[in-house]
ModelCIF file with pLDDT and N, C-alpha, C, O atoms, coordinates in Angstrom:
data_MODEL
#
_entry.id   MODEL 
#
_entity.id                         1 
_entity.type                       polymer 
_entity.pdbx_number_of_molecules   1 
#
_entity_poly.entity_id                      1 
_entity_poly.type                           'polypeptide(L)' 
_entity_poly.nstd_linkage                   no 
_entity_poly.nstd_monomer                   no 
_entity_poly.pdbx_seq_one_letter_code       
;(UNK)(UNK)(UNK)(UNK)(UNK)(UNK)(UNK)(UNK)(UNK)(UNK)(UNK)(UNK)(UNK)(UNK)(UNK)(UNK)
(UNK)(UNK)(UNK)(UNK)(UNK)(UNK)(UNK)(UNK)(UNK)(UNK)(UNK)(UNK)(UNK)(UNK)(UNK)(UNK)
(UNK)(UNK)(UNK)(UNK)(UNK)(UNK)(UNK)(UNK)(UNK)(UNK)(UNK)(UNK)
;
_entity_poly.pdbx_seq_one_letter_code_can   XXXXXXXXXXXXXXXXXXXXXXXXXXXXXXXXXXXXXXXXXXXX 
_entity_poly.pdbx_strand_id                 A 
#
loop_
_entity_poly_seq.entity_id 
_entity_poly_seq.num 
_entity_poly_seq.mon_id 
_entity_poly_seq.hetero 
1 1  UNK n 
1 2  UNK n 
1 3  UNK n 
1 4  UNK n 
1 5  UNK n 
1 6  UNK n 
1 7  UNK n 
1 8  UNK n 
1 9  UNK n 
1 10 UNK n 
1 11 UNK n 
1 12 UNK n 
1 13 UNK n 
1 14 UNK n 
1 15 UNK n 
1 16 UNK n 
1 17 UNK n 
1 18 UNK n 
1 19 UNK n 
1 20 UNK n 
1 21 UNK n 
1 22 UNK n 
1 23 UNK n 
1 24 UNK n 
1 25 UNK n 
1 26 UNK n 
1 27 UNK n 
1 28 UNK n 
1 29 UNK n 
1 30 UNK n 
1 31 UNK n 
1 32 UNK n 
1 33 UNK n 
1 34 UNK n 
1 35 UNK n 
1 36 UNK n 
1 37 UNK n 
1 38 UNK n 
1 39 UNK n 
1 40 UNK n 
1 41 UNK n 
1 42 UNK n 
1 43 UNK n 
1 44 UNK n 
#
_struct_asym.id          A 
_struct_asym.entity_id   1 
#
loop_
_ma_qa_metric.id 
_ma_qa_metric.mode 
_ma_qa_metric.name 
_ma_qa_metric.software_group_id 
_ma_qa_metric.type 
1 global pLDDT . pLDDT 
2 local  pLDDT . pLDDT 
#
_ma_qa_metric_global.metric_id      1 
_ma_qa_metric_global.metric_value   88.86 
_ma_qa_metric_global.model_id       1 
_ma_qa_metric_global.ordinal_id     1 
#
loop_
_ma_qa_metric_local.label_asym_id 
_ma_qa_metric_local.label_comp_id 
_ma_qa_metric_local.label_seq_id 
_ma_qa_metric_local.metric_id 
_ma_qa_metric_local.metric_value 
_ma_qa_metric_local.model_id 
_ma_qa_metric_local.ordinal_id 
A UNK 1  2 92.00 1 1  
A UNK 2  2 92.00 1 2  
A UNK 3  2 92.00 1 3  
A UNK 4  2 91.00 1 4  
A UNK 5  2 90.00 1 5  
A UNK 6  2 91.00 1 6  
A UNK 7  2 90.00 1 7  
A UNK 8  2 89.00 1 8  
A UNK 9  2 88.00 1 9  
A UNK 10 2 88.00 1 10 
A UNK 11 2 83.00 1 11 
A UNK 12 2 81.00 1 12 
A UNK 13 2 86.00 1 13 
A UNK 14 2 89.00 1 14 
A UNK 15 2 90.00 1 15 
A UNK 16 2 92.00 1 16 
A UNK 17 2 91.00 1 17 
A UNK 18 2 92.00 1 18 
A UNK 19 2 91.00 1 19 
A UNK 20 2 92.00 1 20 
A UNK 21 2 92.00 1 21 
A UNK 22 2 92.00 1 22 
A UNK 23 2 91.00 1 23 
A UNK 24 2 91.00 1 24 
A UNK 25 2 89.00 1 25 
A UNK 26 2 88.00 1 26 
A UNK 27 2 86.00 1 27 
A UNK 28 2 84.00 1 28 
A UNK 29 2 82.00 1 29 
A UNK 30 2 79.00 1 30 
A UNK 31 2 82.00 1 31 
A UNK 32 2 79.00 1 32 
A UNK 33 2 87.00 1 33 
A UNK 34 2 87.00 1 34 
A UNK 35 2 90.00 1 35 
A UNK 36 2 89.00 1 36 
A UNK 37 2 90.00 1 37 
A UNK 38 2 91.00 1 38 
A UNK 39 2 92.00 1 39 
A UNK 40 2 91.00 1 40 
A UNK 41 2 92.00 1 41 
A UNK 42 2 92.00 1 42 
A UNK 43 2 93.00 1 43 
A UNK 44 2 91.00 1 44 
#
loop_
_atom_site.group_PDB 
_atom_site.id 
_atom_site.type_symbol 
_atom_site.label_atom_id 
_atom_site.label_alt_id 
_atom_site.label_comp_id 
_atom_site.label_asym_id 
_atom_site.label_entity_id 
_atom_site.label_seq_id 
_atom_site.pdbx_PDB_ins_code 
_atom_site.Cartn_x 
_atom_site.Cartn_y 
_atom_site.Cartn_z 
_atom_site.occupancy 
_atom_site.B_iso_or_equiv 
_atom_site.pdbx_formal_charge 
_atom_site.auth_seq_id 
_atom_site.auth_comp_id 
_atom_site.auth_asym_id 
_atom_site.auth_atom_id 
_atom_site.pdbx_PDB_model_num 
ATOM 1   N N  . UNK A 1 1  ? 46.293 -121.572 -169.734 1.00 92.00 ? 1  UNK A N  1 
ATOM 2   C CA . UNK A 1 1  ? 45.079 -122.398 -169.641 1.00 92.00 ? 1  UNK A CA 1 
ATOM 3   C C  . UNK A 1 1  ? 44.075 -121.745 -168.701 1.00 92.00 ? 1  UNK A C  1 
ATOM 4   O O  . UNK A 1 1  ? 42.852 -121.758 -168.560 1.00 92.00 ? 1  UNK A O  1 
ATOM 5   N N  . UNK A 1 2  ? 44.972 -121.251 -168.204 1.00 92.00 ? 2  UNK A N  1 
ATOM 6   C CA . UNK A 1 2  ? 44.024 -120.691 -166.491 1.00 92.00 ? 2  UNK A CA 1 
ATOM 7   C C  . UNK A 1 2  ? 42.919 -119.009 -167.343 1.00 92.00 ? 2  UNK A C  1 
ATOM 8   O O  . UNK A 1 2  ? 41.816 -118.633 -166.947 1.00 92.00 ? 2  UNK A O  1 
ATOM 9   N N  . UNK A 1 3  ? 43.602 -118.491 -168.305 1.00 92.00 ? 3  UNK A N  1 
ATOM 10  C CA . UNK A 1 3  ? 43.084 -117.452 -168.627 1.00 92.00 ? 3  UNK A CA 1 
ATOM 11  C C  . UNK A 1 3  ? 41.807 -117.661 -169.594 1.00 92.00 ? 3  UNK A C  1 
ATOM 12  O O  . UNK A 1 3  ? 40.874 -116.866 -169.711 1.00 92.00 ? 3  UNK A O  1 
ATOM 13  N N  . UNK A 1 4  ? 41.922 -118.609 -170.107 1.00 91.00 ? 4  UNK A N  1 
ATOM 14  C CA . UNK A 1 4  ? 41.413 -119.255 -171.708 1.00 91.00 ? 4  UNK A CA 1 
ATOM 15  C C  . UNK A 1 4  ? 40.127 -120.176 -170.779 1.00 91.00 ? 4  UNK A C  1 
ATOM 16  O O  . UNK A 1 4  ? 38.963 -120.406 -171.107 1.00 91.00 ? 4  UNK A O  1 
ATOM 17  N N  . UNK A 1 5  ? 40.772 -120.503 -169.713 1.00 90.00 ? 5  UNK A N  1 
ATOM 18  C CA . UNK A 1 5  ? 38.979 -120.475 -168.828 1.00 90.00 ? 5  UNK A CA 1 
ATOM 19  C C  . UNK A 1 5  ? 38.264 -119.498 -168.746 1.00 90.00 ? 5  UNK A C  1 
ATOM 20  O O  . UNK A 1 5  ? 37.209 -119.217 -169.314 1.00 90.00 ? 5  UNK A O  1 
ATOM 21  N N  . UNK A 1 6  ? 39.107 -118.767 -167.724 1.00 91.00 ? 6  UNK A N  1 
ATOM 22  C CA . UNK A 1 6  ? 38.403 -117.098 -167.766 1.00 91.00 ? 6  UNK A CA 1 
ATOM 23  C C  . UNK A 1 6  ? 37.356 -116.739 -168.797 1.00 91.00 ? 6  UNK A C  1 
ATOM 24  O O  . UNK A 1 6  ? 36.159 -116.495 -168.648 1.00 91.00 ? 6  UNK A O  1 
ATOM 25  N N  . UNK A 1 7  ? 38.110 -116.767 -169.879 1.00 90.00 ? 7  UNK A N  1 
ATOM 26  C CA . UNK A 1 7  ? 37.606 -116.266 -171.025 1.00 90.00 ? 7  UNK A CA 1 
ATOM 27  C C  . UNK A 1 7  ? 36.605 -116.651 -171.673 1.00 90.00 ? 7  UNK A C  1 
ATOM 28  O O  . UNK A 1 7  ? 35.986 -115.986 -172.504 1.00 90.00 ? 7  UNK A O  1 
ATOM 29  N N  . UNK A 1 8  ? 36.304 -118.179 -171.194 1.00 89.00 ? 8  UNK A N  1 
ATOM 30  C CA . UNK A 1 8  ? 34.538 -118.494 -171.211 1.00 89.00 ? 8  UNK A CA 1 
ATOM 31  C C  . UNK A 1 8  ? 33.432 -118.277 -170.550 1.00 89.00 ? 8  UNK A C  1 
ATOM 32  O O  . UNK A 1 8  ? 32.329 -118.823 -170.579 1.00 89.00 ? 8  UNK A O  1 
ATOM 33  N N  . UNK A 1 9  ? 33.995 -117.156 -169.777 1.00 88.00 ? 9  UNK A N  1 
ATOM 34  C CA . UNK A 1 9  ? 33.245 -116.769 -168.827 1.00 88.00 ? 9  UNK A CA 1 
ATOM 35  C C  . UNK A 1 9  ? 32.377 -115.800 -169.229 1.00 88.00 ? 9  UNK A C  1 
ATOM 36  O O  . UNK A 1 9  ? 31.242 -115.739 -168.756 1.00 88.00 ? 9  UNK A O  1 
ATOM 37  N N  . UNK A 1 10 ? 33.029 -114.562 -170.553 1.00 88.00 ? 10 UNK A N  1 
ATOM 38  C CA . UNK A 1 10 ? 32.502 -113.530 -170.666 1.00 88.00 ? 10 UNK A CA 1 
ATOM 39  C C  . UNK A 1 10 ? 32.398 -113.401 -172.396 1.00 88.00 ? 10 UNK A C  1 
ATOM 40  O O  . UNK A 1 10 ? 32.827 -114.314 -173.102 1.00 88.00 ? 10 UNK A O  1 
ATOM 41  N N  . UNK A 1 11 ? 31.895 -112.394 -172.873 1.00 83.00 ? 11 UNK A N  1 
ATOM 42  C CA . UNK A 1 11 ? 31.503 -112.660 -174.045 1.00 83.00 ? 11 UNK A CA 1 
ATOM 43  C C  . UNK A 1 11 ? 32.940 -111.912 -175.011 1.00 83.00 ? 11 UNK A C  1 
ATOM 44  O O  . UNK A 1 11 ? 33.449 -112.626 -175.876 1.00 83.00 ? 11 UNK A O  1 
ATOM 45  N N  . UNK A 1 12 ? 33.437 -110.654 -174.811 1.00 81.00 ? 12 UNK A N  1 
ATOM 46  C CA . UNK A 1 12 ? 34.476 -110.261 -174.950 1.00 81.00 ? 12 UNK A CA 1 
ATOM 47  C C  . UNK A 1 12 ? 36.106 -111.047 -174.559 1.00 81.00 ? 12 UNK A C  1 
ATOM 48  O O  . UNK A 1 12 ? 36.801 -110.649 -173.625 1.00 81.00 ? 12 UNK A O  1 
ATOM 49  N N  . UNK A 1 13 ? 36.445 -112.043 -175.348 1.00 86.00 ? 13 UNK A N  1 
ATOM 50  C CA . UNK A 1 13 ? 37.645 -112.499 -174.988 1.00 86.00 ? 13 UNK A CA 1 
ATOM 51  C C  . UNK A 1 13 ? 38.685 -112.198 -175.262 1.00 86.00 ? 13 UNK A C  1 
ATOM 52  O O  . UNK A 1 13 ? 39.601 -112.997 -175.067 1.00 86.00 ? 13 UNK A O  1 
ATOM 53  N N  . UNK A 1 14 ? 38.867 -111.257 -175.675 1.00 89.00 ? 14 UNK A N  1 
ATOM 54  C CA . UNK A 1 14 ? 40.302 -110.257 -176.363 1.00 89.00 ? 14 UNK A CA 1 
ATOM 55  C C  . UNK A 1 14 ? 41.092 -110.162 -175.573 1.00 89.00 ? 14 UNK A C  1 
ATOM 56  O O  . UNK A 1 14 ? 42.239 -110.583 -175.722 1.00 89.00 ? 14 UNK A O  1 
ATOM 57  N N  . UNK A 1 15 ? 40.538 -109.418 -174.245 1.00 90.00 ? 15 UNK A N  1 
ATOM 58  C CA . UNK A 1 15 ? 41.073 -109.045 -173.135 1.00 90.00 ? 15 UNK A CA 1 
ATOM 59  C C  . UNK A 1 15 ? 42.239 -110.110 -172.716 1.00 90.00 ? 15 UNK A C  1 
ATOM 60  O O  . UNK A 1 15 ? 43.467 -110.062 -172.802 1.00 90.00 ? 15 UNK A O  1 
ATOM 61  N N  . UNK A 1 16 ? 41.263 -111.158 -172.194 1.00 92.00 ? 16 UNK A N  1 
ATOM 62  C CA . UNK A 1 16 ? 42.203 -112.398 -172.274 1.00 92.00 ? 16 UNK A CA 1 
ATOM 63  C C  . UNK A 1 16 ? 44.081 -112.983 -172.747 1.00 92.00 ? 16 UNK A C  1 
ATOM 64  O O  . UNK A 1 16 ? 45.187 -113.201 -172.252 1.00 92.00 ? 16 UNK A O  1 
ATOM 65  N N  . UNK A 1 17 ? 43.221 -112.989 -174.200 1.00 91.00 ? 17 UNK A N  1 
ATOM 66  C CA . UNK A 1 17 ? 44.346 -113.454 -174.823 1.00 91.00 ? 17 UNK A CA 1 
ATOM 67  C C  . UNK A 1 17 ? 45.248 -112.137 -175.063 1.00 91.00 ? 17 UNK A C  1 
ATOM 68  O O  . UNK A 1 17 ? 46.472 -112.262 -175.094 1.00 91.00 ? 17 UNK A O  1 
ATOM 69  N N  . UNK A 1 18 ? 44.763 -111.128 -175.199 1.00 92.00 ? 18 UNK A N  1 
ATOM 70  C CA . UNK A 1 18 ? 46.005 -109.886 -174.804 1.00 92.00 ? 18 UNK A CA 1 
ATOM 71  C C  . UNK A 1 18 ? 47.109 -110.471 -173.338 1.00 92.00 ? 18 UNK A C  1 
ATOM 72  O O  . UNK A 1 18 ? 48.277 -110.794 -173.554 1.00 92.00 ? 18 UNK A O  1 
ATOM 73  N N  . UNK A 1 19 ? 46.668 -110.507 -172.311 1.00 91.00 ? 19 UNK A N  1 
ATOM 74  C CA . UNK A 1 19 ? 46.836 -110.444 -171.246 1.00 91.00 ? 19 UNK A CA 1 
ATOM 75  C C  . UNK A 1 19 ? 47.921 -112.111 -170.944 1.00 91.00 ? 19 UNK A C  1 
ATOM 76  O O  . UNK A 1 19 ? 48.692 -112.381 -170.023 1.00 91.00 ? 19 UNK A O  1 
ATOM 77  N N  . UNK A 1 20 ? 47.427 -113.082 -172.420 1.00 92.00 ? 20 UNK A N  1 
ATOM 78  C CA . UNK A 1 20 ? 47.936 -114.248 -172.514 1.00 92.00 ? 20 UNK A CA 1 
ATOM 79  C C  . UNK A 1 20 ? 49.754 -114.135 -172.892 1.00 92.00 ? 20 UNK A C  1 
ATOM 80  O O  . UNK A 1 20 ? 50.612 -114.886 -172.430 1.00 92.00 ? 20 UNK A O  1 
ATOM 81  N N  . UNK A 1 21 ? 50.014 -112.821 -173.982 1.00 92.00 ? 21 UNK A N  1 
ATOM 82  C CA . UNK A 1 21 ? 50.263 -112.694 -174.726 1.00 92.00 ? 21 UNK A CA 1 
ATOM 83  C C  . UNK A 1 21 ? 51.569 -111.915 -174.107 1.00 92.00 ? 21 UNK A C  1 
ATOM 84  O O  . UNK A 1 21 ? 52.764 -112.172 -174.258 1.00 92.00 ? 21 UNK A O  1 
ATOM 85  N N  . UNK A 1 22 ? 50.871 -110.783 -173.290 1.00 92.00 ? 22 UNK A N  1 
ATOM 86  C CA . UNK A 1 22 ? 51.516 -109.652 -172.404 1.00 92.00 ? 22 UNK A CA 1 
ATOM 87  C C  . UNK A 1 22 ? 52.688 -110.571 -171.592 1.00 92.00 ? 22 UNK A C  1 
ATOM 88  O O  . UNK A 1 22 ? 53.883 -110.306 -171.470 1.00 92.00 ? 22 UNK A O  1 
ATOM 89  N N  . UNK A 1 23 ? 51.663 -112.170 -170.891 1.00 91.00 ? 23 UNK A N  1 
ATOM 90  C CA . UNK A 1 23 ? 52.642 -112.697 -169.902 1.00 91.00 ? 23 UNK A CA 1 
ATOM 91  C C  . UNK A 1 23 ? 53.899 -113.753 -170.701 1.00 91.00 ? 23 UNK A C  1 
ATOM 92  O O  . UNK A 1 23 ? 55.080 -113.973 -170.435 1.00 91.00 ? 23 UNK A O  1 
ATOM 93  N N  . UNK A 1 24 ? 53.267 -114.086 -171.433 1.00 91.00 ? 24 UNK A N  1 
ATOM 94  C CA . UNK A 1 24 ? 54.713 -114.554 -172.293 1.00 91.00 ? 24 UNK A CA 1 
ATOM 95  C C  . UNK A 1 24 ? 56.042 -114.052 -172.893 1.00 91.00 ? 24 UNK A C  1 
ATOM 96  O O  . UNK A 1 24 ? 57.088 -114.648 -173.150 1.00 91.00 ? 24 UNK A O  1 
ATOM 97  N N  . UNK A 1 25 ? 55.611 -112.576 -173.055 1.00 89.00 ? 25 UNK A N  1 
ATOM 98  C CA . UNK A 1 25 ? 56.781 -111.581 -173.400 1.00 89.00 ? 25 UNK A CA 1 
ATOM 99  C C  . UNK A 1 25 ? 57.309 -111.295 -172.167 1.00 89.00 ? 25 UNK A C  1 
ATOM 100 O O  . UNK A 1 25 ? 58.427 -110.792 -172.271 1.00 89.00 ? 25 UNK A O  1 
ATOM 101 N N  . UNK A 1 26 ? 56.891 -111.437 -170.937 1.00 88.00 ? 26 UNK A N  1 
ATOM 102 C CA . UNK A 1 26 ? 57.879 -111.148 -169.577 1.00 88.00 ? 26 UNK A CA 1 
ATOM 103 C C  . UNK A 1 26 ? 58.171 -112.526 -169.320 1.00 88.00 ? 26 UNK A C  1 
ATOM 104 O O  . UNK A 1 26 ? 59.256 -112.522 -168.738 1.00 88.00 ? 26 UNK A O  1 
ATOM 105 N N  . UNK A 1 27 ? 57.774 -113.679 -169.448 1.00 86.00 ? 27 UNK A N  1 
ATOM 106 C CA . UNK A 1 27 ? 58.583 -115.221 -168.599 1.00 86.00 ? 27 UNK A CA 1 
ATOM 107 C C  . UNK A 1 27 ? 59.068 -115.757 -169.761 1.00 86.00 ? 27 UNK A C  1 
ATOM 108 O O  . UNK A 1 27 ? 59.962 -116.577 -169.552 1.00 86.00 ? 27 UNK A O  1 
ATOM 109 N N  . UNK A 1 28 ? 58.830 -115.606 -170.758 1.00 84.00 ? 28 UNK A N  1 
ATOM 110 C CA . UNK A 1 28 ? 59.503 -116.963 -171.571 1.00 84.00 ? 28 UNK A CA 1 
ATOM 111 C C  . UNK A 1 28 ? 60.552 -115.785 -173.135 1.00 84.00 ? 28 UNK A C  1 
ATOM 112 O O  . UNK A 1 28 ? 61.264 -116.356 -173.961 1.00 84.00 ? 28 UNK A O  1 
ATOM 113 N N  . UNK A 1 29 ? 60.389 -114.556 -173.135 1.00 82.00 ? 29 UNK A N  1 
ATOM 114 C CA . UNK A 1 29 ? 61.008 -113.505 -174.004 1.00 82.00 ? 29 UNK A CA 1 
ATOM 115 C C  . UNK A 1 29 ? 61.833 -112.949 -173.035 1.00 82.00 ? 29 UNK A C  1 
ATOM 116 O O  . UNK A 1 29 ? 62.938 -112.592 -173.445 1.00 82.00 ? 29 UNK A O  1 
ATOM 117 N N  . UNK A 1 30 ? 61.507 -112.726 -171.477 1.00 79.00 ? 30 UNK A N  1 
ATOM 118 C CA . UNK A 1 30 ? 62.551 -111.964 -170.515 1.00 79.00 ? 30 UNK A CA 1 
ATOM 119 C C  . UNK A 1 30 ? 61.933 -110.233 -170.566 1.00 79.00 ? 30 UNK A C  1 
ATOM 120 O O  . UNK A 1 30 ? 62.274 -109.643 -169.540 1.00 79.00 ? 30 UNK A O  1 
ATOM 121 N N  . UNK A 1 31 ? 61.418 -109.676 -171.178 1.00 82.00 ? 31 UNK A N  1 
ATOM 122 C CA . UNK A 1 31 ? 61.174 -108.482 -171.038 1.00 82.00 ? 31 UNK A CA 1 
ATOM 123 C C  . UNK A 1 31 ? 60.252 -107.608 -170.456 1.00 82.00 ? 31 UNK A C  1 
ATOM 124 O O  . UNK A 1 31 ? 59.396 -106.789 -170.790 1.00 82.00 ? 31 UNK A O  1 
ATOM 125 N N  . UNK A 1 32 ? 60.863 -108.204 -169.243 1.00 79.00 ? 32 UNK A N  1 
ATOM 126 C CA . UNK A 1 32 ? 60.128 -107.445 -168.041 1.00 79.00 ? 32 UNK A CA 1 
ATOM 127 C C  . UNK A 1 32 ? 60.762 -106.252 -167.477 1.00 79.00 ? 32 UNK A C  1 
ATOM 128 O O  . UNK A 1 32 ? 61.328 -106.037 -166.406 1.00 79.00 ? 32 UNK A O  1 
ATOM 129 N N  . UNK A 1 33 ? 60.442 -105.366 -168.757 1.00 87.00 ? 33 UNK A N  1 
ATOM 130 C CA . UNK A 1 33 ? 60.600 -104.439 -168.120 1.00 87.00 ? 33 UNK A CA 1 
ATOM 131 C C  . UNK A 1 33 ? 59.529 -103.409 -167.962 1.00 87.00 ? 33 UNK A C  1 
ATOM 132 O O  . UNK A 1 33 ? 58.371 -103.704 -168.257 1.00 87.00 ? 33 UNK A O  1 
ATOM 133 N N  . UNK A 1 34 ? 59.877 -102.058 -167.456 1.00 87.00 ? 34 UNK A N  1 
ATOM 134 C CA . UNK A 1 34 ? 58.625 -101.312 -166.816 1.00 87.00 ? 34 UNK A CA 1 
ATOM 135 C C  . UNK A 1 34 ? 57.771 -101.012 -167.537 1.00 87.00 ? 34 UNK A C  1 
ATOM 136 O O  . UNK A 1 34 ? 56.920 -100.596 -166.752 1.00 87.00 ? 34 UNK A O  1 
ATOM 137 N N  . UNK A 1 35 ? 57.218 -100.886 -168.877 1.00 90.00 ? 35 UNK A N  1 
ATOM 138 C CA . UNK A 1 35 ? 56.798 -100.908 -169.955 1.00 90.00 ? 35 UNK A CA 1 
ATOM 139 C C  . UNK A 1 35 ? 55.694 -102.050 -169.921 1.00 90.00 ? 35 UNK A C  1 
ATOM 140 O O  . UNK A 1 35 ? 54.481 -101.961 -170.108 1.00 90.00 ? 35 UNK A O  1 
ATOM 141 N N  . UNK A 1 36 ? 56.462 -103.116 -169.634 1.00 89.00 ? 36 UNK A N  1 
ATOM 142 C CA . UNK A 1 36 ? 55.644 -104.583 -170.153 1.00 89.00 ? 36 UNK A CA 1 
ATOM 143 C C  . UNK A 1 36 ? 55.024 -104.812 -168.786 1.00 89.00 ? 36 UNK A C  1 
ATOM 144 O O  . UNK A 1 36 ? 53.952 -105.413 -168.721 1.00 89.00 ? 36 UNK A O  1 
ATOM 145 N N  . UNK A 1 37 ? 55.630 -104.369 -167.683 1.00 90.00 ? 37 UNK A N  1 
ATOM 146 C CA . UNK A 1 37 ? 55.051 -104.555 -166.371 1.00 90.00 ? 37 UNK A CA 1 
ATOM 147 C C  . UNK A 1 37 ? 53.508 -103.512 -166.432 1.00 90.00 ? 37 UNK A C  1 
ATOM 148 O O  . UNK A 1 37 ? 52.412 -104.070 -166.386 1.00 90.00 ? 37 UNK A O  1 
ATOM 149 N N  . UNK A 1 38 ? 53.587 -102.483 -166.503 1.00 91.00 ? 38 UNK A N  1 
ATOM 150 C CA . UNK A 1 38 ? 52.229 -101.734 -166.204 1.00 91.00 ? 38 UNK A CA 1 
ATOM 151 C C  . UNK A 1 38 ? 51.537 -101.812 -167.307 1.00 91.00 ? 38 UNK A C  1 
ATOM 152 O O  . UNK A 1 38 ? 50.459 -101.233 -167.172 1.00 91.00 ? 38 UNK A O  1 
ATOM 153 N N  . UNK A 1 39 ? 51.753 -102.498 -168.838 1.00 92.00 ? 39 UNK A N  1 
ATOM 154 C CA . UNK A 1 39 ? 51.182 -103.280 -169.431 1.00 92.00 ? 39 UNK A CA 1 
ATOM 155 C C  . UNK A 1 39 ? 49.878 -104.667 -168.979 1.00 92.00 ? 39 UNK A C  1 
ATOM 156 O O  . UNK A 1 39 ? 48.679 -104.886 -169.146 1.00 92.00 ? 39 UNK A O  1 
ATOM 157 N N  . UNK A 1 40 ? 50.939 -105.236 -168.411 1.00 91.00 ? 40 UNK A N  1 
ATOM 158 C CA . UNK A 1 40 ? 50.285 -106.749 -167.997 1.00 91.00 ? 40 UNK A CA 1 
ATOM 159 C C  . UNK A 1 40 ? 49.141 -106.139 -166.644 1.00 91.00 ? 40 UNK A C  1 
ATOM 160 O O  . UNK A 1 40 ? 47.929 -106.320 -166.762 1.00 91.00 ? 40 UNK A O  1 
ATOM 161 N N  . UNK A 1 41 ? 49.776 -105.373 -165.321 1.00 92.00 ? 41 UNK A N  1 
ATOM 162 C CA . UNK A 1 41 ? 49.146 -104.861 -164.709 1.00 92.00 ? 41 UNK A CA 1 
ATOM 163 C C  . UNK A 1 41 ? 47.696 -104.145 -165.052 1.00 92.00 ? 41 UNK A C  1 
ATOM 164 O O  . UNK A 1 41 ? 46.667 -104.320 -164.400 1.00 92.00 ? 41 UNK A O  1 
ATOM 165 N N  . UNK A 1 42 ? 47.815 -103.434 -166.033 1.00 92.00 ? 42 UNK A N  1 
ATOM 166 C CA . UNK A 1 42 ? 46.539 -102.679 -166.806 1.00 92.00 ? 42 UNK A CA 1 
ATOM 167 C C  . UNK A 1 42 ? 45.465 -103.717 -167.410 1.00 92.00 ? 42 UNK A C  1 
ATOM 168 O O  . UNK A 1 42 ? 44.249 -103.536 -167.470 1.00 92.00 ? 42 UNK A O  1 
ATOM 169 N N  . UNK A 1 43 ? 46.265 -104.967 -167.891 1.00 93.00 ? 43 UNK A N  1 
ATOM 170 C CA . UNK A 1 43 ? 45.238 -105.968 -168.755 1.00 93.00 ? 43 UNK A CA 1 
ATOM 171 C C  . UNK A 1 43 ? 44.543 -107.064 -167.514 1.00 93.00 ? 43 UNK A C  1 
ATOM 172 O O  . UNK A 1 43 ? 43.416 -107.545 -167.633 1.00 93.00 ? 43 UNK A O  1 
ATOM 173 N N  . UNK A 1 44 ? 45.421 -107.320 -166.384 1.00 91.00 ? 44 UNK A N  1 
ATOM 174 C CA . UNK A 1 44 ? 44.721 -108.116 -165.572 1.00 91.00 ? 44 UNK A CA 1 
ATOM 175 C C  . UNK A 1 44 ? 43.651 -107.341 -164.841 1.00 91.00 ? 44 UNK A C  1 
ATOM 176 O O  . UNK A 1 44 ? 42.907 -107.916 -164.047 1.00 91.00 ? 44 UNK A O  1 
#
């Protein structure tokens, strides 16, 4: 929810929901690994 605010902020919202997308595959899929970490890092 917190990002999908963000994201009315600017005209490009891709970023966003990438970044929505990135954090669900590490807390709720488990795959946090180093891959998905400097992933999510790069999109925030």
């Amino acid at each position: 929810v917190w990002m999908q605010r963000l994201g009315t902020q600017v005209q490009n919202k891709q970023v966003f929901e990438q970044v929505i997308v990135s954090h669900q595959k590490i807390v709720f899929l488990e795959q946090s690994n180093r891959a998905n970490i400097q992933e999510f890092k790069r999109l925030l």
